[in-house]
Protein backbone atom coordinates (compact mmCIF):
# COMPACT_ATOMS: atom_id res chain seq x y z
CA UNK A 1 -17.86 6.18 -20.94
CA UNK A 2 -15.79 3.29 -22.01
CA UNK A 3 -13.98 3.48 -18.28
CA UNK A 4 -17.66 3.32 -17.00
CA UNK A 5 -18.71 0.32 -19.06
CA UNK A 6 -15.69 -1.60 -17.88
CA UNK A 7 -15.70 -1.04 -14.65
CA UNK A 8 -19.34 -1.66 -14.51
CA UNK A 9 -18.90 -4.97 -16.37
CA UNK A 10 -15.64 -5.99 -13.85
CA UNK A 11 -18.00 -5.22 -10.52
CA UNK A 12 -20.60 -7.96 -12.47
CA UNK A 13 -17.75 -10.08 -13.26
CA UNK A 14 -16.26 -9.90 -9.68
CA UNK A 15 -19.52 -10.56 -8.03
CA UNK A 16 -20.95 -13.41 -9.77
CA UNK A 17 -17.57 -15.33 -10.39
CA UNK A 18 -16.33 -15.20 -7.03
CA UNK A 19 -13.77 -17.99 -6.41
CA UNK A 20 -13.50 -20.47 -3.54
CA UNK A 21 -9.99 -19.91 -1.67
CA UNK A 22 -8.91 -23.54 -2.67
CA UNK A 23 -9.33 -22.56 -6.20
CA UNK A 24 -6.04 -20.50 -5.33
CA UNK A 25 -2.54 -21.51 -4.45
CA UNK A 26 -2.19 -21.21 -0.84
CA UNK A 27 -0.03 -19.24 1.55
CA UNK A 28 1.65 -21.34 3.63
CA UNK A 29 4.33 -20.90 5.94
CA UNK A 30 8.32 -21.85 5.48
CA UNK A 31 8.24 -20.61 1.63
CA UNK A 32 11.60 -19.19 1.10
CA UNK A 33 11.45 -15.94 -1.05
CA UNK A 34 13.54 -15.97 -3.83
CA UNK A 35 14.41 -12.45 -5.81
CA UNK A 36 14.20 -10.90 -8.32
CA UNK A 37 11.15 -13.25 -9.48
CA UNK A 38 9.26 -12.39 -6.48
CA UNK A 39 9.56 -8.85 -6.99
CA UNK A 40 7.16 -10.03 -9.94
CA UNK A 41 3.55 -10.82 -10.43
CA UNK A 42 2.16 -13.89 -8.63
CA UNK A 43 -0.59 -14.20 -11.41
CA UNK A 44 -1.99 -17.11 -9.86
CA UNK A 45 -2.77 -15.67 -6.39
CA UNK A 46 -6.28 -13.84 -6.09
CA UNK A 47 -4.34 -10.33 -4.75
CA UNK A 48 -1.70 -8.44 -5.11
CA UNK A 49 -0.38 -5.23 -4.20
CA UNK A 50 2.68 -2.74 -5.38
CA UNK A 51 2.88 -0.22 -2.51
CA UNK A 52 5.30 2.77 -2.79
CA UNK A 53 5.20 6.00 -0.16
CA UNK A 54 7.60 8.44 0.86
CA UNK A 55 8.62 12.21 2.29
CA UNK A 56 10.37 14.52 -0.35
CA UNK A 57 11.40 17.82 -0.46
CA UNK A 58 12.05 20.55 -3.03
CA UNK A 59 14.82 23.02 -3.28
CA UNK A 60 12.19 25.75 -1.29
CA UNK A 61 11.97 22.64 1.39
CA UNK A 62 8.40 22.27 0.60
CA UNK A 63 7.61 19.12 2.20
CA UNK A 64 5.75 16.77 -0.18
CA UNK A 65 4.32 13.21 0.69
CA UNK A 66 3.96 11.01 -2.37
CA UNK A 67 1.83 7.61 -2.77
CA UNK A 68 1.51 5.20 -5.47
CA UNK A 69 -0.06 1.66 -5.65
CA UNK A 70 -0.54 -0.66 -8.18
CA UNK A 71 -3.08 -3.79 -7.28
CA UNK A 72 -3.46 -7.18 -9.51
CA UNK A 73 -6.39 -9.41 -8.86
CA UNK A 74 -7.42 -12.44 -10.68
CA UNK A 75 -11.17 -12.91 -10.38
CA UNK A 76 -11.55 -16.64 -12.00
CA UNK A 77 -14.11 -15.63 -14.08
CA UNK A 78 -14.18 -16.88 -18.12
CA UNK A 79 -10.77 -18.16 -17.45
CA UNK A 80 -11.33 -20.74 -20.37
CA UNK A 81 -12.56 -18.02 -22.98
CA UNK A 82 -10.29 -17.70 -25.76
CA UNK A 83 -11.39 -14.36 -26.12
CA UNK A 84 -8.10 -12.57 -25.55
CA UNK A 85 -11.00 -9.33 -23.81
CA UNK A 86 -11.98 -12.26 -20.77
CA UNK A 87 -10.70 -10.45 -17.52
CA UNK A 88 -8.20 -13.10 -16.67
CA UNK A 89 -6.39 -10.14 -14.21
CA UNK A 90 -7.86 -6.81 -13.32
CA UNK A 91 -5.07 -4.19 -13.11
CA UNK A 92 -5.60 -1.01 -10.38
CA UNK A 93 -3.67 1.85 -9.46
CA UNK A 94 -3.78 4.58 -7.16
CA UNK A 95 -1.46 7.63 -6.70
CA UNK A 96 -1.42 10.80 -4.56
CA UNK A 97 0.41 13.66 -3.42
CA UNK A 98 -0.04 15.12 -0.24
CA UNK A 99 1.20 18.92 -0.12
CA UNK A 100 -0.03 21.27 2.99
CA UNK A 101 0.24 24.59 0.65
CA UNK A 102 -2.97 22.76 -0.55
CA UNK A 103 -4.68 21.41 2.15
CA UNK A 104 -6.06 18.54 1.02
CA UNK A 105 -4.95 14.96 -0.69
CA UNK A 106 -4.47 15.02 -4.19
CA UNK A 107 -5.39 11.92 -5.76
CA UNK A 108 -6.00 10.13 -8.97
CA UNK A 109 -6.87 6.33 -9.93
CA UNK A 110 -6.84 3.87 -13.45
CA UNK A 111 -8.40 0.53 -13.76
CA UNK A 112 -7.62 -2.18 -16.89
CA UNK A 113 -8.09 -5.45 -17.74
CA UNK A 114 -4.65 -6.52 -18.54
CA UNK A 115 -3.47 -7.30 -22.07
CA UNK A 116 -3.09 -5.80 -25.49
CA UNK A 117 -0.02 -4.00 -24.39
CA UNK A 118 -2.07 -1.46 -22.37
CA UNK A 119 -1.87 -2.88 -18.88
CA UNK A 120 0.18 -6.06 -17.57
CA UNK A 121 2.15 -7.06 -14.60
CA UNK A 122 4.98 -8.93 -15.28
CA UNK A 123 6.13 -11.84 -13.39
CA UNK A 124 9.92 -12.24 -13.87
CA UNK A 125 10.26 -8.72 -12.54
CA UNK A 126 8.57 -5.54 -11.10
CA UNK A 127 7.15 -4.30 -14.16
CA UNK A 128 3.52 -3.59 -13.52
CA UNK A 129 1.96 -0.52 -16.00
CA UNK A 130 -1.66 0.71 -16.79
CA UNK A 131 -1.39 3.20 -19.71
CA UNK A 132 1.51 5.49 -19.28
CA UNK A 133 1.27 5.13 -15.22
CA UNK A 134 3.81 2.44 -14.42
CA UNK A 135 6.38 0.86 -11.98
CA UNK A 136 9.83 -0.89 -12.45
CA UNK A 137 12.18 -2.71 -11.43
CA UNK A 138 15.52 -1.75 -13.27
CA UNK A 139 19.01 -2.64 -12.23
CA UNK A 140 18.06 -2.57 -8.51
CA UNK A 141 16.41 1.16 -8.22
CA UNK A 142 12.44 1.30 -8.68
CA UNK A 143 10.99 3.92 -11.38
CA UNK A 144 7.71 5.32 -11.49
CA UNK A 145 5.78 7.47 -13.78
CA UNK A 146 2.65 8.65 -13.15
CA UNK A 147 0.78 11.24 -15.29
CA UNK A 148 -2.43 12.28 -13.03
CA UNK A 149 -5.08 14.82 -14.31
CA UNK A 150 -3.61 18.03 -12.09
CA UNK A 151 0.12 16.30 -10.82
CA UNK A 152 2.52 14.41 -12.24
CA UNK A 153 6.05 12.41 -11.05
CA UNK A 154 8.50 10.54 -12.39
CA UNK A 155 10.90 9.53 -9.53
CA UNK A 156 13.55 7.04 -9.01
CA UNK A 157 13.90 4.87 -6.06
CA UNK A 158 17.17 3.83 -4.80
CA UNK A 159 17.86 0.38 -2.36
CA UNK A 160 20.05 1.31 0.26
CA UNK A 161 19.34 -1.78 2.55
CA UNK A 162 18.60 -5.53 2.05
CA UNK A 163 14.26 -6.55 1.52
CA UNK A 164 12.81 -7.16 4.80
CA UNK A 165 10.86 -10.19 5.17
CA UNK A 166 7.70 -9.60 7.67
CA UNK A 167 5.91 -11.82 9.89
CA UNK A 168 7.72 -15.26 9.80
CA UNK A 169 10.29 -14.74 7.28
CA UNK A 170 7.66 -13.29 4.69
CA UNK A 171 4.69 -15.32 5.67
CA UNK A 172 2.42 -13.24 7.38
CA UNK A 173 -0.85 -13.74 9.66
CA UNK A 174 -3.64 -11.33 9.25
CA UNK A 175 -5.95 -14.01 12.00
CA UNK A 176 -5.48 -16.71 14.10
CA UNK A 177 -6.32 -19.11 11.39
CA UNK A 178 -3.53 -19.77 9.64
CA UNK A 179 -4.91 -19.74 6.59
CA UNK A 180 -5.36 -15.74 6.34
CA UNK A 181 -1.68 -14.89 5.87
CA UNK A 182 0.36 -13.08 2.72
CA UNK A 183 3.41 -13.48 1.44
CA UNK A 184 5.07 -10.13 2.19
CA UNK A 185 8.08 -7.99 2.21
CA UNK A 186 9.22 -4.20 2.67
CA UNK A 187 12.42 -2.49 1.15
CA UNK A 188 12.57 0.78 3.23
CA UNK A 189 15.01 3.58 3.38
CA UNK A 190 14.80 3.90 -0.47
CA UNK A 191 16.60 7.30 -1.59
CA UNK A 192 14.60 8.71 -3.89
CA UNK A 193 15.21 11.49 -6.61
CA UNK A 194 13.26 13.29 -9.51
CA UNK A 195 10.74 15.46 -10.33
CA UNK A 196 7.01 15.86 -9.16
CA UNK A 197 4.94 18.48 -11.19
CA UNK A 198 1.41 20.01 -9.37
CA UNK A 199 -0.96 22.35 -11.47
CA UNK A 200 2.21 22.13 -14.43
CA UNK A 201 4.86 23.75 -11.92
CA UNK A 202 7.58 20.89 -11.95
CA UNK A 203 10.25 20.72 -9.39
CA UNK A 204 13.21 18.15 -8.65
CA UNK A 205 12.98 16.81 -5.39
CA UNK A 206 14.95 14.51 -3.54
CA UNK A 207 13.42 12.17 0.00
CA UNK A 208 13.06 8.78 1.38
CA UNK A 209 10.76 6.20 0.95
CA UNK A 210 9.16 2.95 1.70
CA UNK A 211 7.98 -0.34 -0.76
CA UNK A 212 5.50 -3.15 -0.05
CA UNK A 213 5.06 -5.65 -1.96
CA UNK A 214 2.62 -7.89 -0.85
CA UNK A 215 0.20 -11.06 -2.23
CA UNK A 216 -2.30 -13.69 -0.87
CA UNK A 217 -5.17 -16.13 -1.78
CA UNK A 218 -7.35 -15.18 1.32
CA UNK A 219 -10.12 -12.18 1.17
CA UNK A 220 -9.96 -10.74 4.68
CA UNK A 221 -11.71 -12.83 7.74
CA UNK A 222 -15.12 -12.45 8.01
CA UNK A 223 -14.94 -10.83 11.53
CA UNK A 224 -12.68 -8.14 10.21
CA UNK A 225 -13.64 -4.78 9.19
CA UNK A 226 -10.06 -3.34 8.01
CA UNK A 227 -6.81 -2.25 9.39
CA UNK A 228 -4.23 0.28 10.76
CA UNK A 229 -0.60 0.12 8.88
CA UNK A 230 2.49 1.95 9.44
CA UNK A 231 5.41 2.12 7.33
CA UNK A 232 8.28 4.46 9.70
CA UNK A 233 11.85 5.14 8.00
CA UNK A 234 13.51 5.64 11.28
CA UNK A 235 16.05 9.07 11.45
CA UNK A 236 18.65 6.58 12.25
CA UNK A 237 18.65 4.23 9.37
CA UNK A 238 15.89 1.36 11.09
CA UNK A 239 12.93 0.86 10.25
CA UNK A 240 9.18 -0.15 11.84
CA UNK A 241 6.39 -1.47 10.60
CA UNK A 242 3.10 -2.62 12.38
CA UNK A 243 -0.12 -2.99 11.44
CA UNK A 244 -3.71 -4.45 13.34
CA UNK A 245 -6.13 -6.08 11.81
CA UNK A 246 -10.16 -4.77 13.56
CA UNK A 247 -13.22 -6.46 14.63
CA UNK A 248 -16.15 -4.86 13.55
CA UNK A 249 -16.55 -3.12 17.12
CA UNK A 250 -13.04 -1.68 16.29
CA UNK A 251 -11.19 -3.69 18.39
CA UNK A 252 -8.11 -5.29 17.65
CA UNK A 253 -8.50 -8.91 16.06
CA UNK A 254 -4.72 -9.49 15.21
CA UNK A 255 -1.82 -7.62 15.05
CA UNK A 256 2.38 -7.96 13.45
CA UNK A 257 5.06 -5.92 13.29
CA UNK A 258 8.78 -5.46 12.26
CA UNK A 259 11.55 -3.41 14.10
CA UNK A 260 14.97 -3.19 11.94
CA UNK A 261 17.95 -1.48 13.95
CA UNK A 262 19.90 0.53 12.19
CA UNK A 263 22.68 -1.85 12.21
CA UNK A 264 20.97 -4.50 10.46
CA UNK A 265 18.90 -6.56 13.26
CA UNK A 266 15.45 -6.90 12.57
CA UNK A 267 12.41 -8.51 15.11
CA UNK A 268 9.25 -9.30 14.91
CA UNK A 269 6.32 -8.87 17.10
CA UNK A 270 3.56 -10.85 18.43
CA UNK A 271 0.03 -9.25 18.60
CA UNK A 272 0.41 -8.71 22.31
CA UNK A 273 3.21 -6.49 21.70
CA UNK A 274 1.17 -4.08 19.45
CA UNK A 275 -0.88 -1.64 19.99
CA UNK A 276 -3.28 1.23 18.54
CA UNK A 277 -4.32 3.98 20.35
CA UNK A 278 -6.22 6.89 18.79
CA UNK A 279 -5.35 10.39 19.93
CA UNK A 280 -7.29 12.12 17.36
CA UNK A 281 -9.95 12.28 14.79
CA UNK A 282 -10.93 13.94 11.76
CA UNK A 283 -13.93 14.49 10.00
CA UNK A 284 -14.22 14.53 6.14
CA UNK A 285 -16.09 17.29 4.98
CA UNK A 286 -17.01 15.69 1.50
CA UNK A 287 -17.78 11.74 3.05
CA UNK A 288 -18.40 12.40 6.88
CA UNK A 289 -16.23 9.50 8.02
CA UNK A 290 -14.60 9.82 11.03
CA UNK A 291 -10.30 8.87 11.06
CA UNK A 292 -7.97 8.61 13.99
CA UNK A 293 -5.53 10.45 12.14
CA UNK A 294 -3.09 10.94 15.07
CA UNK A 295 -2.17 8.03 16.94
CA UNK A 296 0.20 6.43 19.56
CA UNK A 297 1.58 3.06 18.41
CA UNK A 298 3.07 0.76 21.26
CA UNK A 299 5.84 -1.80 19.20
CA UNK A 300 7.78 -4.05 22.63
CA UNK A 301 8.78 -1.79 24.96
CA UNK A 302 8.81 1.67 22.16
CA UNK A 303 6.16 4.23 22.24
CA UNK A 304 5.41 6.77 19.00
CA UNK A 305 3.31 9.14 18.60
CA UNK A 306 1.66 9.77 14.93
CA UNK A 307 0.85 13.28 13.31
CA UNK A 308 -0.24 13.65 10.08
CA UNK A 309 1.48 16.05 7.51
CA UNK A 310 -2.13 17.67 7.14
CA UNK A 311 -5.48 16.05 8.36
CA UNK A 312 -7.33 15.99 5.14
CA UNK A 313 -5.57 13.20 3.29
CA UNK A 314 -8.37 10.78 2.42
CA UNK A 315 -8.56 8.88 -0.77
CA UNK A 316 -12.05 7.99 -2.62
CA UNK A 317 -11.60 5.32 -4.44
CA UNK A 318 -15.06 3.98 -4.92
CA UNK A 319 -14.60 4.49 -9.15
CA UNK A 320 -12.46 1.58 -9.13
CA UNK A 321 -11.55 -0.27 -5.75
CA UNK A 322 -14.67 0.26 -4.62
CA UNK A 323 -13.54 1.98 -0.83
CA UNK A 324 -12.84 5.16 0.72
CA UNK A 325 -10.25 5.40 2.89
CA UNK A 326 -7.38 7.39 4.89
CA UNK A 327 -3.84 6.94 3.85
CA UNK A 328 -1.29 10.25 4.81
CA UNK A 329 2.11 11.05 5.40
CA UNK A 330 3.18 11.04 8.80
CA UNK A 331 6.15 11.90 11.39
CA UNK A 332 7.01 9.87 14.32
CA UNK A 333 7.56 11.08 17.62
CA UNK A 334 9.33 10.08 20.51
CA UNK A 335 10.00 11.84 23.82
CA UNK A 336 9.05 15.18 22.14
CA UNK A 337 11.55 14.46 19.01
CA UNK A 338 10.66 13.73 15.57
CA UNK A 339 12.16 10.20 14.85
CA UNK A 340 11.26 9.46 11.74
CA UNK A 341 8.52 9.96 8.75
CA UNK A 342 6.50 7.42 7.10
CA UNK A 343 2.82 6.59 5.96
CA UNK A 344 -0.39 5.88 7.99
CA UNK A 345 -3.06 3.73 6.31
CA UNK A 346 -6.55 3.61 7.90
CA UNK A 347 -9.15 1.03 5.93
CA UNK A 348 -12.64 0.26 7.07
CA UNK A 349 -13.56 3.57 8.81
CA UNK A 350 -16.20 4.42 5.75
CA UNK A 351 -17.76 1.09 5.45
CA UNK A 352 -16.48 -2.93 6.30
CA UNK A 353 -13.43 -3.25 3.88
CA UNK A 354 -14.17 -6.26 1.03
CA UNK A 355 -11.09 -7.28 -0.73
């Protein structure tokens, strides 16, 4: 009940306290990033977003695809209260597992105001918790620790390559106004170890995975409904990402991507040089909302084709983000070969996405 209340209350909040985007520091291009403080909170930014995904695999070689977010988001509401209960940031998390033996996503959420030691983000690193789910940054390898009502995991993430800026050097366009951009970077090919526990049957597991970190002043354009992301580690070492950005007729409105060689090399791509194409689509049989869970991505002169781990890998989080949407574990094809393995997040399919 007290969950309900405050969530209830931080809806109210949100929607009558809505903040003009000059009331936030901008995003503007030719900001240098500088680490480890921007591996911290932004606190003074509207949004922000911890992203973690990845493939791992258990002694049996069960194939397991693991998710967990963490979202800040200042709302500018009773910013001047004293009162150290005013909602100065709003603390979110999501995490899921994504196991075929079960057929379908397995998913939990929190929500917190932060404060009191219970939830907080900090800004001089990435330390970002909600109860006892959390993320960190310690000594150059990520930990996270997530205690879900049927799953559990407590994995470490390993760098094995350099933080790669997207878009222009970490300032990237979501429109053709330059205003709608983030300040955003990936650290992919992450070696990962641990343990992940389902129904209390714990098992060390070992895998690769992929970090965003990503934050921003704008709320999306009004002409766009959501977006397609994908987050490849490449067999070889490289890495792609490449997302588009849809109208509300589901065409594309902008696109971006980054290609990173296994040697090192990375480009970037202009919207021309991206494109979605949907292959196939799945039904939810608890929302009815329609996904192109299998898809053929165009990046320059590459082709891959997408298939999902298992179809049913949909994530309802109306109880605190307010959306429902698709977000799986994928494999990359070319020519017939598996390539690589990564994530696949669909927004906007359900209803317009609002951040």
């Amino acid at each position: 009940m007290r969950r309900r209340r405050f969530l209830a209350s931080s809806v109210l909040l949100l929607a009558s306290g809505v903040a003009a985007a000059d009331e936030y520091p901008r995003v503007v291009p030719g900001h240098a990033l500088k680490f480890p403080k921007d591996a911290g909170a932004h606190p003074a930014f509207r949004s922000e977003w911890w992203y973690i995904t990845g493939w791992v695999q258990d002694a049996r070689g069960n194939r397991i695809g693991i998710q967990v977010t963490f979202f800040r988001n200042r709302p500018r509401v009773a910013e001047e209260n004293p009162s150290a209960f005013a909602p100065r940031q709003l603390l979110f998390a999501h995490a899921a597992i994504a196991d075929a033996r079960f057929g379908k996503l397995r998913h939990d959420q929190r929500a917190a105001r932060a404060g009191f030691g219970l939830a907080e983000a900090r800004e001089e690193r990435t330390d970002v918790w909600i109860g006892d789910w959390s993320l960190k940054l310690v000594e150059g390898h990520y930990v996270a620790k997530i205690a879900a009502r049927d799953f559990q995991f407590d994995l470490d993430f390993s760098s094995t390559q350099a933080v790669m800026p997207e878009g222009e050097e970490g300032f990237s366009r979501k429109d053709q106004n330059l205003a709608s951009a983030s300040y955003y970077y990936s650290q992919p090919q992450l070696a990962v170890s641990g343990n992940v526990a389902i129904d209390g049957k714990g098992a060390a597991v070992t895998g690769v995975a992929w970090l965003d970190h990503e934050w921003s002043s704008e709320a999306m354009a009004a002409d766009a409904s959501g977006w397609d992301w994908i987050g490849i580690n490449l067999n070889d070492g490289g890495a792609l990402m490449a997302f588009r950005m849809r109208d509300h007729s589901g065409s594309a409105l902008w696109a971006g991507g980054t290609l990173r060689e296994s040697k090192g090399t990375a480009r970037s791509f202009a919207p021309n040089e991206i494109r979605f194409t949907e292959r196939r689509r799945w039904r939810s049989p608890r929302t009815g909302v329609e996904y192109p869970v299998a898809m053929l991505v165009d990046v320059g002169n590459a082709e891959y084709a997408l298939e999902p781990l298992m179809d049913d890998q949909e994530l309802d989080s109306r109880a605190n983000t307010g959306t429902i949407y698709w977000e799986g574990a994928v494999r990359a094809i070319r020519a017939g070969q598996e390539v690589g393995r990564g994530y696949l997040e669909l927004t906007g399919y359900w209803k317009p996405l609002k951040l």
